[in-house]
C-alpha atoms as a PDB file:
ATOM      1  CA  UNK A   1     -14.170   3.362   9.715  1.00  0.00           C
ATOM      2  CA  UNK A   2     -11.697   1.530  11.055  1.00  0.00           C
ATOM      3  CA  UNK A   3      -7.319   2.730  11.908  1.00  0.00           C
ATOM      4  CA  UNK A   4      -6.680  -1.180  10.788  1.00  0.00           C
ATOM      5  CA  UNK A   5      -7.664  -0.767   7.302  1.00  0.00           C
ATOM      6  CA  UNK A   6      -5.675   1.423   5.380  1.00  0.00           C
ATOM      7  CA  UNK A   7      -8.280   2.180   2.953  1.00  0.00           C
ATOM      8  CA  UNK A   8     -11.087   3.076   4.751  1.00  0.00           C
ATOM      9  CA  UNK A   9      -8.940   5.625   7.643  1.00  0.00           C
ATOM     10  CA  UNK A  10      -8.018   8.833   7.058  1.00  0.00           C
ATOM     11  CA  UNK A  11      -4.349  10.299   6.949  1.00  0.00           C
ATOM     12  CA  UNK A  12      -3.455  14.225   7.504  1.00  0.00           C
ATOM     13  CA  UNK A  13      -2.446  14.476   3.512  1.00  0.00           C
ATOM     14  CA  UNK A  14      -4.786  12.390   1.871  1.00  0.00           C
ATOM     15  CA  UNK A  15      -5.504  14.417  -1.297  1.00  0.00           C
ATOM     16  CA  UNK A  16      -9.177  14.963  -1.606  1.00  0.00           C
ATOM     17  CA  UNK A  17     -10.087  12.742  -3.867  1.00  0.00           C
ATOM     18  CA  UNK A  18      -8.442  10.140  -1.539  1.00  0.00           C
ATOM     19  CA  UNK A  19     -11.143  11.006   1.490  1.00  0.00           C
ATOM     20  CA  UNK A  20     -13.715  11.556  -1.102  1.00  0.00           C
ATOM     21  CA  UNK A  21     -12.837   7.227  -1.902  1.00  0.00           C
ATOM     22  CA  UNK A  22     -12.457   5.765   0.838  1.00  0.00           C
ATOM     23  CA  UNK A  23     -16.151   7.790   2.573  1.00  0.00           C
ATOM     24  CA  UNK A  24     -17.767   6.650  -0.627  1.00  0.00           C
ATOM     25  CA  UNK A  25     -17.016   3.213   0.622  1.00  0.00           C
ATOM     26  CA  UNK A  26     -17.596   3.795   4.085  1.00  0.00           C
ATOM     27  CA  UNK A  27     -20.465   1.589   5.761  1.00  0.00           C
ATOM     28  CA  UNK A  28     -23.636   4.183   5.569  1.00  0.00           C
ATOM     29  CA  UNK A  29     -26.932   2.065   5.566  1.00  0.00           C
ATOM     30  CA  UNK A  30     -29.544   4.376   5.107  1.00  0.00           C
ATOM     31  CA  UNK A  31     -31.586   4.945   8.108  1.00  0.00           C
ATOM     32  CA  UNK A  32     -28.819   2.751  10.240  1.00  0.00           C
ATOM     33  CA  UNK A  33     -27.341   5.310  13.218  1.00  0.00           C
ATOM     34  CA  UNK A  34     -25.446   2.265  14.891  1.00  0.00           C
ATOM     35  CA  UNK A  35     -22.407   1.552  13.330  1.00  0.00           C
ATOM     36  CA  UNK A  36     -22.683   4.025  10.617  1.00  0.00           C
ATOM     37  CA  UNK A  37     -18.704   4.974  10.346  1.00  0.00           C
ATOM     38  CA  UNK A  38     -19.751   8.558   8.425  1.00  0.00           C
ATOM     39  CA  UNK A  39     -21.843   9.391  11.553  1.00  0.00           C
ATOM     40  CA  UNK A  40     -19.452   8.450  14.252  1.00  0.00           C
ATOM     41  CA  UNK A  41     -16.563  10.690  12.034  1.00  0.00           C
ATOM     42  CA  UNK A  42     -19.297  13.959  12.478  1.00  0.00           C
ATOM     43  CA  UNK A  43     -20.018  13.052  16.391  1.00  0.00           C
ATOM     44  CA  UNK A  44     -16.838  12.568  17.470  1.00  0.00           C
ATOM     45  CA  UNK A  45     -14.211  14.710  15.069  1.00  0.00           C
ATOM     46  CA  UNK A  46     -16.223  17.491  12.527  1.00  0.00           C
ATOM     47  CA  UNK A  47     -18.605  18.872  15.482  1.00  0.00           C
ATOM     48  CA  UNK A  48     -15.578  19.147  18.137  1.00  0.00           C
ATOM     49  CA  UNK A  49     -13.872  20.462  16.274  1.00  0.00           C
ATOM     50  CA  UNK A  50     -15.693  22.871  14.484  1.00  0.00           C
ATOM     51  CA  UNK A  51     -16.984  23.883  18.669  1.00  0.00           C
ATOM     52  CA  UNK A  52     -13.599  24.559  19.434  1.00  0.00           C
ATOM     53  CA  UNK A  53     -12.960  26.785  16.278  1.00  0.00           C
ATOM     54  CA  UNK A  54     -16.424  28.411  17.490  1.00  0.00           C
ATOM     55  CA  UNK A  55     -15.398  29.083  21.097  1.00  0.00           C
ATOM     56  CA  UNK A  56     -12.303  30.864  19.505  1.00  0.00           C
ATOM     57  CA  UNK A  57     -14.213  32.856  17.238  1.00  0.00           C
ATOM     58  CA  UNK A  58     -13.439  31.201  14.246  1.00  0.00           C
ATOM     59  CA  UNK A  59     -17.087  30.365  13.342  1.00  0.00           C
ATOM     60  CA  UNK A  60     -17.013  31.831   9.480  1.00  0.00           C
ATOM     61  CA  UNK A  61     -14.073  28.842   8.453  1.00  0.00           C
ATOM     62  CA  UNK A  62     -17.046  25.656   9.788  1.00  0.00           C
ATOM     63  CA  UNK A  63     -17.320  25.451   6.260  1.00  0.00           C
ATOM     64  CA  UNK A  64     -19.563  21.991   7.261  1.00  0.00           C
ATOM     65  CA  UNK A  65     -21.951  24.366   9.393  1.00  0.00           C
ATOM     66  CA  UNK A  66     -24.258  27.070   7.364  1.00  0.00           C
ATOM     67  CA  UNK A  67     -25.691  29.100   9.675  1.00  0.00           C
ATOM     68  CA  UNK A  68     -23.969  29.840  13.247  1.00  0.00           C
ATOM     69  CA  UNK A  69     -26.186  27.770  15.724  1.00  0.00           C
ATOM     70  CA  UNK A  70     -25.297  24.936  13.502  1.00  0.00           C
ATOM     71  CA  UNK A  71     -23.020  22.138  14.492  1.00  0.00           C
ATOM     72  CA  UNK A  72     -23.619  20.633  10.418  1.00  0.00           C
ATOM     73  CA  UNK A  73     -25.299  21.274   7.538  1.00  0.00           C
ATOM     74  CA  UNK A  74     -26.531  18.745   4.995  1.00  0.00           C
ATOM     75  CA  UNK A  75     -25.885  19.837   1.149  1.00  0.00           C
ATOM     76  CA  UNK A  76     -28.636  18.258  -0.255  1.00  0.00           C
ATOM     77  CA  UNK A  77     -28.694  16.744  -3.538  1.00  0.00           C
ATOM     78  CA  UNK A  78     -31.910  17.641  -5.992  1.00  0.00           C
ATOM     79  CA  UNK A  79     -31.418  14.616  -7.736  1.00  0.00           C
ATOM     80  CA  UNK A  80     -32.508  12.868  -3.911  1.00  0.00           C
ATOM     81  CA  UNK A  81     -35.205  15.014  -3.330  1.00  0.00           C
ATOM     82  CA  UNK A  82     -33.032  16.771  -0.578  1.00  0.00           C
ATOM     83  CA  UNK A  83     -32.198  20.322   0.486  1.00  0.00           C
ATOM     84  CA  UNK A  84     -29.519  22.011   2.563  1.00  0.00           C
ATOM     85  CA  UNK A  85     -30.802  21.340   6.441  1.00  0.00           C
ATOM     86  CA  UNK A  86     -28.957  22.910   9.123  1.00  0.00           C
ATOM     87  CA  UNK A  87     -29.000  20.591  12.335  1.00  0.00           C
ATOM     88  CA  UNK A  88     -27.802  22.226  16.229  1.00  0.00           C
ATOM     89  CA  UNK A  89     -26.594  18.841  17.660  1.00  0.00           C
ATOM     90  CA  UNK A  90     -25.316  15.707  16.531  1.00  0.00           C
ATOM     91  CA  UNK A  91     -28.615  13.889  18.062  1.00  0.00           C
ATOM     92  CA  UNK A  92     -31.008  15.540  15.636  1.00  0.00           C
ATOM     93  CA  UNK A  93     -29.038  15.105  12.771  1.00  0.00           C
ATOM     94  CA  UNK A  94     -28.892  11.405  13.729  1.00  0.00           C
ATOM     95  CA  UNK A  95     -33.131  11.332  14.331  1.00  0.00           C
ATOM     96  CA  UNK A  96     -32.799  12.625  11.107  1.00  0.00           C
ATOM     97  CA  UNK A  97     -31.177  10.073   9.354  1.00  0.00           C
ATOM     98  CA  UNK A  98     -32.975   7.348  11.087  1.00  0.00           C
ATOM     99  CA  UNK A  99     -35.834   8.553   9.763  1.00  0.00           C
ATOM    100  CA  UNK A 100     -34.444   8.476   6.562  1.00  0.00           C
ATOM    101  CA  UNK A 101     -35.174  12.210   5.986  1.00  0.00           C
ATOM    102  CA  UNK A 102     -31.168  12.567   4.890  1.00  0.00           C
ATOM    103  CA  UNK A 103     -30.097  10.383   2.165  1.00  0.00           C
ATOM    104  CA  UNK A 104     -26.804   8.562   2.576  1.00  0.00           C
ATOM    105  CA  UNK A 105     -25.237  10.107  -0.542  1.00  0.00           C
ATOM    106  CA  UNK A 106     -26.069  13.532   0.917  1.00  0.00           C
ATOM    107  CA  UNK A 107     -24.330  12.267   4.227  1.00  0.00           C
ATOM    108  CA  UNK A 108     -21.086  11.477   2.644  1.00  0.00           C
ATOM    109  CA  UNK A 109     -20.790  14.245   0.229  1.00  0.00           C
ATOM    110  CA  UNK A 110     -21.118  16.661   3.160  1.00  0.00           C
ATOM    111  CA  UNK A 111     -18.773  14.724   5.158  1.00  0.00           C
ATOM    112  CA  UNK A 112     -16.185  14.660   1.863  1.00  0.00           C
ATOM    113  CA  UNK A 113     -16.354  18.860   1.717  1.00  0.00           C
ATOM    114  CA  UNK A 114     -15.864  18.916   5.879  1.00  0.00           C
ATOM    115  CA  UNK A 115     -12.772  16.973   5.820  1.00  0.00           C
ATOM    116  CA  UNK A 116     -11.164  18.415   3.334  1.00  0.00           C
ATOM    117  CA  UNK A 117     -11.653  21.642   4.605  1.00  0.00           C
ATOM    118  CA  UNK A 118     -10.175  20.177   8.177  1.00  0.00           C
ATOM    119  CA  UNK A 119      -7.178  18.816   6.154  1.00  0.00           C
ATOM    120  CA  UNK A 120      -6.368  21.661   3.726  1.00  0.00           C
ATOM    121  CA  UNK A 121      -4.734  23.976   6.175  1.00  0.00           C
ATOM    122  CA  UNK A 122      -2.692  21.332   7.574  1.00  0.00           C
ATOM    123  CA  UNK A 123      -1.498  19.618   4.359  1.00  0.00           C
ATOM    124  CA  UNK A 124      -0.818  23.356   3.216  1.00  0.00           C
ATOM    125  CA  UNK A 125       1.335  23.590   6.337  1.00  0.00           C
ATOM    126  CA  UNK A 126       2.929  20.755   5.427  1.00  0.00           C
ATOM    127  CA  UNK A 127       3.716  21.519   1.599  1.00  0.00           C
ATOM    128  CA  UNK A 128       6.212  24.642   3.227  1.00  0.00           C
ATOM    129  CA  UNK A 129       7.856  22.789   5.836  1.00  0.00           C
ATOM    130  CA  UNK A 130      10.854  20.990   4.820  1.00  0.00           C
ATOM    131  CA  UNK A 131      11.129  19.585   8.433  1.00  0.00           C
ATOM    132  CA  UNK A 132       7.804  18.035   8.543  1.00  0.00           C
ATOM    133  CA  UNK A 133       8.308  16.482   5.283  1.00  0.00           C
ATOM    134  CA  UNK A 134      11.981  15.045   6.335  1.00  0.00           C
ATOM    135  CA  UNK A 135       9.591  13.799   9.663  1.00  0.00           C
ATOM    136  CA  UNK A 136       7.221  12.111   7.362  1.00  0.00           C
ATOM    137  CA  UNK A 137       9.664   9.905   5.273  1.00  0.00           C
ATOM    138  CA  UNK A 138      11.462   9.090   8.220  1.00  0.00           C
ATOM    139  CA  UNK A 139       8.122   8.232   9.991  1.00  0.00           C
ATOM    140  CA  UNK A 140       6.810   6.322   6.804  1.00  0.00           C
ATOM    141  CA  UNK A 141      10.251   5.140   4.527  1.00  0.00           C
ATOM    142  CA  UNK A 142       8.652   3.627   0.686  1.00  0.00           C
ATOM    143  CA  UNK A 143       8.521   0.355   0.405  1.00  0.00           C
ATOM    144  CA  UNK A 144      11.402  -0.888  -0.784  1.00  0.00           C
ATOM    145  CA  UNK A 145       9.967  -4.395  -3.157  1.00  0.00           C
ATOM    146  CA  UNK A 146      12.783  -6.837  -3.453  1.00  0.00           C
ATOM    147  CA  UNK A 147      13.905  -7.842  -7.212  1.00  0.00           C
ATOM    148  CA  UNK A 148      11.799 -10.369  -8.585  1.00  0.00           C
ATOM    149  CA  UNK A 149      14.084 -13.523  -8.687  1.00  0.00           C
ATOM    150  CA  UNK A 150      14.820 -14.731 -12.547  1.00  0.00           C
ATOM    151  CA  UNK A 151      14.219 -18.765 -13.059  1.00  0.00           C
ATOM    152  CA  UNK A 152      16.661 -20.482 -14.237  1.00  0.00           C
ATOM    153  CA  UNK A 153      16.685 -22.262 -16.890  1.00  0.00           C
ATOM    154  CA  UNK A 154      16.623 -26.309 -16.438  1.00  0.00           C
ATOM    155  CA  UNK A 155      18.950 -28.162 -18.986  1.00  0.00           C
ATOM    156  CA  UNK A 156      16.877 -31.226 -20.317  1.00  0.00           C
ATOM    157  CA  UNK A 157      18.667 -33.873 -22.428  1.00  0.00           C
ATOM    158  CA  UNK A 158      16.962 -34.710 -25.532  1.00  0.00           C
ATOM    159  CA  UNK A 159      16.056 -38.634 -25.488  1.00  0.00           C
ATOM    160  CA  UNK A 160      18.493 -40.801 -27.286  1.00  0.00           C
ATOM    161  CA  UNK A 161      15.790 -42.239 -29.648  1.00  0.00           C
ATOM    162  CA  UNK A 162      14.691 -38.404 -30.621  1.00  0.00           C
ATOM    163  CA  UNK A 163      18.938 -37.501 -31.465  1.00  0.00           C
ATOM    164  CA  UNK A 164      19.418 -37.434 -35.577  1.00  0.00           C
ATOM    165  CA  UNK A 165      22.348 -39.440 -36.503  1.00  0.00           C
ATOM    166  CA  UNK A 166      24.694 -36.234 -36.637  1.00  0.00           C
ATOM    167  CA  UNK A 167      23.461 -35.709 -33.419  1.00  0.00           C
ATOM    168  CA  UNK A 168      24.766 -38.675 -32.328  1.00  0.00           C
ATOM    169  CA  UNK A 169      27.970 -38.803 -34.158  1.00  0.00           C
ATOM    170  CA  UNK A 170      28.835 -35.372 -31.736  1.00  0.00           C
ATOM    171  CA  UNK A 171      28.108 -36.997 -28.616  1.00  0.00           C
ATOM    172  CA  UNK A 172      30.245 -39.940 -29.564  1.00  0.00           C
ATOM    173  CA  UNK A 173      32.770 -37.855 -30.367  1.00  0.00           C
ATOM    174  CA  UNK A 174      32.429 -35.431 -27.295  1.00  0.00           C
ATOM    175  CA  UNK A 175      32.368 -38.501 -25.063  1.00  0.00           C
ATOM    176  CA  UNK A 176      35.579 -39.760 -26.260  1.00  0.00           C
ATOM    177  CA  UNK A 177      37.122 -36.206 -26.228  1.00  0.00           C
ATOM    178  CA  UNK A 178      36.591 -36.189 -22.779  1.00  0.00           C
ATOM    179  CA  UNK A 179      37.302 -39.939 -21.898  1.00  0.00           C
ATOM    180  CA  UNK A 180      40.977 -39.277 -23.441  1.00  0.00           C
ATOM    181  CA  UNK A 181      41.646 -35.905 -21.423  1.00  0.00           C
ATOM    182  CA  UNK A 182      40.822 -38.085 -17.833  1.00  0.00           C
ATOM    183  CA  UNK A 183      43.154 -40.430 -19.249  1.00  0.00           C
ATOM    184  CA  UNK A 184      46.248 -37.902 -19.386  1.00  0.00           C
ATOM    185  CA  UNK A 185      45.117 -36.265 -16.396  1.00  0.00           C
ATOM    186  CA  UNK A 186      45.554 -39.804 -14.985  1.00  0.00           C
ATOM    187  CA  UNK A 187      48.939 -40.243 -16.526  1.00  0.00           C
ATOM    188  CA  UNK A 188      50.121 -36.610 -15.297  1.00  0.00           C
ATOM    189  CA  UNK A 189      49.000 -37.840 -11.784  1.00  0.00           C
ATOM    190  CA  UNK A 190      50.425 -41.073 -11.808  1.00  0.00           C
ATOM    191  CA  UNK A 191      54.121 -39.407 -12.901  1.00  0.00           C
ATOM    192  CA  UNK A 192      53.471 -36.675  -9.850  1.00  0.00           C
ATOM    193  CA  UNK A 193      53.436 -39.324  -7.643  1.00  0.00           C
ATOM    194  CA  UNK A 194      56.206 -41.108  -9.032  1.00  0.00           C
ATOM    195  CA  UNK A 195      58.407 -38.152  -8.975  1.00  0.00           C
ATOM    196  CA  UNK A 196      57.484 -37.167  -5.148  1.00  0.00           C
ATOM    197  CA  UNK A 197      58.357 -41.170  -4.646  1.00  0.00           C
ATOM    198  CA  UNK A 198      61.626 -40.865  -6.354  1.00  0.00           C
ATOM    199  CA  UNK A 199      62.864 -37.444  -4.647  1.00  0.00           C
ATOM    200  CA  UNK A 200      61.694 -39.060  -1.057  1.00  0.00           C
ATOM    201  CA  UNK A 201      63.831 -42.354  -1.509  1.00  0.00           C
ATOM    202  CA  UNK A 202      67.111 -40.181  -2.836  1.00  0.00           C
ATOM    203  CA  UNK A 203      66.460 -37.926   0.397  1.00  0.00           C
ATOM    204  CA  UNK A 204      66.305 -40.739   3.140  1.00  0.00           C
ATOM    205  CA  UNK A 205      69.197 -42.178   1.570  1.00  0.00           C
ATOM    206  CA  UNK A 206      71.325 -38.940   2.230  1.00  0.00           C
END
């Protein structure tokens, strides 16, 4: 399991059907110790832990252990031939499953109930704690998505030899609608500047 891939680490308030994902689709090859992600997460976070709980005499909440010399117990599933096996170190459990005498699915399911069990104190911590939540969204804003941009339209003039004869008639007419108003605009110019001419020639005079 890797911190670079968001789907396959796990975060304080994953829900528990979140861990119970992204284990299910952790690499687990049966009888494969090396690089088995699910292994590494019980060698080097659940037994720790649950030794540290232990040495404070907190034994009864290792949910993942069943019997007190345990460091982890594997629920086995009938349906895999399996039964619950309590193991005292994290190097017989992994003899164990390079034997293949623990089934993968057994692996992950137990590793699923141990996490969750790891997480549900702190998540409930979290639920109460308006400070830690405020921490969390300032920690991790939402994504903000920006608006999907709307296309605009492109104006394509219909061919000349597709226009109907009506069609045509309004474009001719258009045309010289527009033709005529340049022309005054013109004329209005023209007079501006014969004006300003006018008033300049009467002023030098003077």
């Amino acid at each position: 399991m890797s911190s670079s891939d968001p789907n396959s680490k796990i975060d304080f308030l994953d829900p528990p059907s979140a861990v119970k994902s992204k284990i299910q689709k952790a690499h687990c090859a049966p009888g494969e110790v090396e690089g088995n992600g699910v292994l590494a997460f019980i060698r080097h976070v659940v037994v720790p832990i649950g030794e540290l709980m232990k040495g404070q005499g907190r034994s009864s909440e290792r949910v993942w252990a069943g019997e007190e010399s345990a460091v982890f117990t594997i629920k086995g599933d009938p349906k895999h031939g399996g039964s619950d096996v309590h193991f005292e170190t994290v190097e017989q459990l992994e003899e164990a499953y390079s034997k293949q005498e623990v089934h993968p699915g057994d692996l992950k399911s137990s590793v699923v109930a141990a996490i969750n069990a790891l997480l549900a104190p702190i998540q409930a911590e979290f639920a109460s704690s308006e400070e830690f939540k405020q921490a969390n969204d300032k920690a991790y804003p939402p994504e903000v998505k920006p608006a999907a941009k709307k296309k605009e339209k492109k104006y394509t003039p219909k061919p000349e030899h597709l226009k109907t004869p009506e069609e045509k008639a309004r474009d001719a007419a258009k045309a010289a609608a527009e033709s005529a108003k340049e022309g005054v605009q013109v004329g209005i110019e023209e007079t501006q500047k014969l004006k300003d001419a006018i008033v300049d020639s009467v002023s030098s005079k003077n």
